[in-house]
Protein backbone atom coordinates (compact mmCIF):
# COMPACT_ATOMS: atom_id res chain seq x y z
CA UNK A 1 -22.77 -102.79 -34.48
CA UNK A 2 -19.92 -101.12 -35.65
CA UNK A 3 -16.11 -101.99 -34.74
CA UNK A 4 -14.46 -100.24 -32.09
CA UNK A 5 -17.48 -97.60 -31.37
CA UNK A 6 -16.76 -95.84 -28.11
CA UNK A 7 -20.53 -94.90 -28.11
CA UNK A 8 -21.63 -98.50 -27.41
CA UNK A 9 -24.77 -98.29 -25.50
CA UNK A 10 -24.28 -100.47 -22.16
CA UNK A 11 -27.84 -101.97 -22.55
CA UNK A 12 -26.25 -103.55 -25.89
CA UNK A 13 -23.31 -105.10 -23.94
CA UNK A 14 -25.58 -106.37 -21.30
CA UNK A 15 -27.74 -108.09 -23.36
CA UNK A 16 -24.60 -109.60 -25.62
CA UNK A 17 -22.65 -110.73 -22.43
CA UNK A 18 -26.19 -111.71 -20.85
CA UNK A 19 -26.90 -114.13 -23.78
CA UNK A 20 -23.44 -115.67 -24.14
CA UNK A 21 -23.74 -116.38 -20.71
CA UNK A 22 -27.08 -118.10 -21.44
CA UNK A 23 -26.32 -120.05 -24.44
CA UNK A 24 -23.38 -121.64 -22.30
CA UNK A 25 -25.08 -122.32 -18.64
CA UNK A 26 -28.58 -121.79 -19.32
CA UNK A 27 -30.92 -118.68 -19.07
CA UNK A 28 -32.05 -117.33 -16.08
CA UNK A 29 -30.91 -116.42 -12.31
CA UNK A 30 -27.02 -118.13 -12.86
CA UNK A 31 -26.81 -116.34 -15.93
CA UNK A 32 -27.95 -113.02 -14.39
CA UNK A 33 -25.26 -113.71 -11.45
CA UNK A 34 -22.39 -114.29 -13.81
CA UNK A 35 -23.62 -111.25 -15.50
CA UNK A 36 -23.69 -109.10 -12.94
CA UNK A 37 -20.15 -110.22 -11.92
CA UNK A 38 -18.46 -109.75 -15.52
CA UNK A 39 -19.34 -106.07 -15.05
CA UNK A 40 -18.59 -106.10 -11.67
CA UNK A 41 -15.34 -107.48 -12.34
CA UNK A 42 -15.09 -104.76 -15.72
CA UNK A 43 -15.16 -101.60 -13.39
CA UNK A 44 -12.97 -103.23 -10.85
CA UNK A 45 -10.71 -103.90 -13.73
CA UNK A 46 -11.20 -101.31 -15.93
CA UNK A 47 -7.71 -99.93 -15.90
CA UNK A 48 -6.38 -103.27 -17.56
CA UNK A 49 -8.44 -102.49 -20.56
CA UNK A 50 -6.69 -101.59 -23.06
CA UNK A 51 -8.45 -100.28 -26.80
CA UNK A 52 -5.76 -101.13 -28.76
CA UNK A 53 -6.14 -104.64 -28.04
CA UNK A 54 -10.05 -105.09 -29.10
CA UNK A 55 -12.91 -104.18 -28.70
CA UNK A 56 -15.19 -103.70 -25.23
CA UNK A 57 -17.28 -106.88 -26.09
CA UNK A 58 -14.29 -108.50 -26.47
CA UNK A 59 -12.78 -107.65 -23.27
CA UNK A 60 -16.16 -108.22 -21.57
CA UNK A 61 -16.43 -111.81 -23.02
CA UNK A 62 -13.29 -112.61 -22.42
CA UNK A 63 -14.37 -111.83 -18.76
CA UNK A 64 -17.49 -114.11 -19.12
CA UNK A 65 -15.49 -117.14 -20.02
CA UNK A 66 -13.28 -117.29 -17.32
CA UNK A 67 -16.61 -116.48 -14.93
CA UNK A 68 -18.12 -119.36 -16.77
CA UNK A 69 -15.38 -121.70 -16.16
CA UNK A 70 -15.36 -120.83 -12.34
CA UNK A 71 -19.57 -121.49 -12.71
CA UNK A 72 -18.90 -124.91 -14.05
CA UNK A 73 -16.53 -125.79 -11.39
CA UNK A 74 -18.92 -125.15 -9.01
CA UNK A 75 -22.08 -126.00 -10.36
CA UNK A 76 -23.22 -128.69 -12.77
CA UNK A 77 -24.56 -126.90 -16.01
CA UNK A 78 -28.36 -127.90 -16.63
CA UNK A 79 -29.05 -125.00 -19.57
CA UNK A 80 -32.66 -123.98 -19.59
CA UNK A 81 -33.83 -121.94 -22.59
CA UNK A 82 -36.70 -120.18 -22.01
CA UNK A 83 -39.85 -119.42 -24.20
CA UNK A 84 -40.20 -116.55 -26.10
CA UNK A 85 -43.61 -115.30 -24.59
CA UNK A 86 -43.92 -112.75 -28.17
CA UNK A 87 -43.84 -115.97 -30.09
CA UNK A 88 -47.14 -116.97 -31.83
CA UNK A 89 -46.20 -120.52 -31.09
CA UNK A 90 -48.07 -122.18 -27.90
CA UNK A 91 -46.45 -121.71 -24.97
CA UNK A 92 -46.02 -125.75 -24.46
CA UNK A 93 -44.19 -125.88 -28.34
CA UNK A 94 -41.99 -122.96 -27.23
CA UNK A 95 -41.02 -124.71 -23.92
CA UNK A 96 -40.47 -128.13 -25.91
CA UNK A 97 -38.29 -126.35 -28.76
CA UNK A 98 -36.72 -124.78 -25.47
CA UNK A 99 -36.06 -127.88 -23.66
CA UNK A 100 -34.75 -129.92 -26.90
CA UNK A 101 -32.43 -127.11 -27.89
CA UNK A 102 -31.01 -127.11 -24.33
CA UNK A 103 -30.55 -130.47 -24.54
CA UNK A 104 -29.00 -130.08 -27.70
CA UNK A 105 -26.58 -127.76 -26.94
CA UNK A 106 -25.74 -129.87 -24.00
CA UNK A 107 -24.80 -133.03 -26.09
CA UNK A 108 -22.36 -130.91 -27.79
CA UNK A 109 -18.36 -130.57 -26.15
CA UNK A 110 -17.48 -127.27 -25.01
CA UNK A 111 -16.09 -125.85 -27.57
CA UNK A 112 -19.07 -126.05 -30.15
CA UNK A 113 -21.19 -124.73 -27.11
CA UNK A 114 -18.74 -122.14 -26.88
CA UNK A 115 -18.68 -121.26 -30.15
CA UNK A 116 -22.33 -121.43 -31.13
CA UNK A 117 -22.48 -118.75 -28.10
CA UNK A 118 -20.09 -116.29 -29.23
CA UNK A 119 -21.99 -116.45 -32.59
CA UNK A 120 -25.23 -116.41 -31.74
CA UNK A 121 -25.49 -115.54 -28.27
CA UNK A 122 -23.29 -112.89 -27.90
CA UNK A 123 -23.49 -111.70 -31.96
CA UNK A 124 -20.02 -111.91 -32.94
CA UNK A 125 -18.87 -111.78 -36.37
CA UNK A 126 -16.18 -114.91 -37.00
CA UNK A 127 -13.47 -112.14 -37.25
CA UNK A 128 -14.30 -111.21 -33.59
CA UNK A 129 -14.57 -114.80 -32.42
CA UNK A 130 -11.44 -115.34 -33.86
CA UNK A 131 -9.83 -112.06 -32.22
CA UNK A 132 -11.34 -112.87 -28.46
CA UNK A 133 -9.98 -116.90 -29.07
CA UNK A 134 -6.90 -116.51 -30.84
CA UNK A 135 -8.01 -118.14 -34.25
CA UNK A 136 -7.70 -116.64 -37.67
CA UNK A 137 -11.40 -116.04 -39.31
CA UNK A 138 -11.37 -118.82 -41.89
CA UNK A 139 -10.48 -121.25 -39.02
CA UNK A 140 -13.57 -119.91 -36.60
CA UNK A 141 -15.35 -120.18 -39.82
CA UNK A 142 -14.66 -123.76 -40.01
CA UNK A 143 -15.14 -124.41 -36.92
CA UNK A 144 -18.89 -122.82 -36.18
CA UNK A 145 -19.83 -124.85 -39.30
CA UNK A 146 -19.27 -127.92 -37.59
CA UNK A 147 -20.39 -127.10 -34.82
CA UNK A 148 -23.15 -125.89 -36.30
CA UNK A 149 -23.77 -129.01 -38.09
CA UNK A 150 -22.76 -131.59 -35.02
CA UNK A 151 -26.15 -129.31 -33.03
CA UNK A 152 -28.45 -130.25 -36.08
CA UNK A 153 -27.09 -134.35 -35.73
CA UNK A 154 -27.91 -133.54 -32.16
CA UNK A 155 -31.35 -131.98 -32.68
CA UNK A 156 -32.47 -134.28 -35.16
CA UNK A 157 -31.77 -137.24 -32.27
CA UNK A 158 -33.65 -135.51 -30.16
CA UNK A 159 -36.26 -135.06 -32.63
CA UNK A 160 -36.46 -138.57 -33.49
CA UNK A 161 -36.02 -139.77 -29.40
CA UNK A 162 -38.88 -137.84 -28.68
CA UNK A 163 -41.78 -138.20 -31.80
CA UNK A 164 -44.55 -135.55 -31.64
CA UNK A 165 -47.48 -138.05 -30.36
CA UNK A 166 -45.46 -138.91 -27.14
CA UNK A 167 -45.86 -135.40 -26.88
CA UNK A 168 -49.54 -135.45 -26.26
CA UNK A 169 -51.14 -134.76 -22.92
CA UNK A 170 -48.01 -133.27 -21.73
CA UNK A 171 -48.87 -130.52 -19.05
CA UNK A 172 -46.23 -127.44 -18.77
């Protein structure tokens, strides 16, 4: 996606906001609501938008995080990652990599969540993370590498808390 494109299709900022949202409170109906209220909140706002300050995802995000911390205020976050159905995996090994990502992610503090979000959920370059939070690029760099790194610790417990043959029999 190209920077500062004023033909940005909405269906791409949807689906960016949409999975931020999910990579930070889980995927499905919460993150549709919070969805639904960034833009919601993006027309009611939209004279406070300004271009010269960044650009729409930005804006939009920066919309979703303060959404998200009203959502956690209110509501204990229990993320749920859903299967990819197009997978070739078995449905049961996508909901298991689903579930131990989740739970993953949830070991992690905020910020790593956060960041692993804006990255991967939401697409962002580290240039862009670093515009929308106020860091310079080499610091978000840093900083998604370790949290990168602290989710892999985290999925490797999981891995070894749970071994594959306590898997068996398990009914999804």
């Amino acid at each position: 996606m190209s920077g500062r494109d004023p033909l940005v299709k909405p269906e791409e900022l949807i689906r960016r906001v949409y999975a931020f949202v999910a990579y930070r409170i889980g995927d499905g109906p919460d993150a549709e609501d919070v969805t639904s209220e960034v833009f919601e909140r993006a027309v009611r706002y939209r004279a406070s938008y300004d271009v010269r300050k960044g650009e729409p995802i930005a804006w939009l995000l920066g919309i979703a995080r303060r959404l998200i911390a009203e959502w956690a205020t209110a509501t204990p976050p229990i993320p749920v990652l859903l299967p990819d159905l197009a997978s070739e995996e078995s449905l049961e090994e996508s909901v298991i990599r689903g579930t131990t990502l989740a739970q993953a992610l949830a070991a992690l503090e905020d910020r790593d969540r956060e960041l692993i979000g804006l990255r991967y959920g939401s697409d962002l370059t580290a240039r862009q993370i670093g515009d929308l939070l106020g860091l310079r690029t080499n610091t978000v760099e840093v900083a998604l590498h370790r949290a990168i790194e602290r989710l892999r610790v985290a999925l490797a417990t999981e891995a070894v808390e749970r071994p594959p043959h306590a898997l068996r029999g398990v009914r999804v």
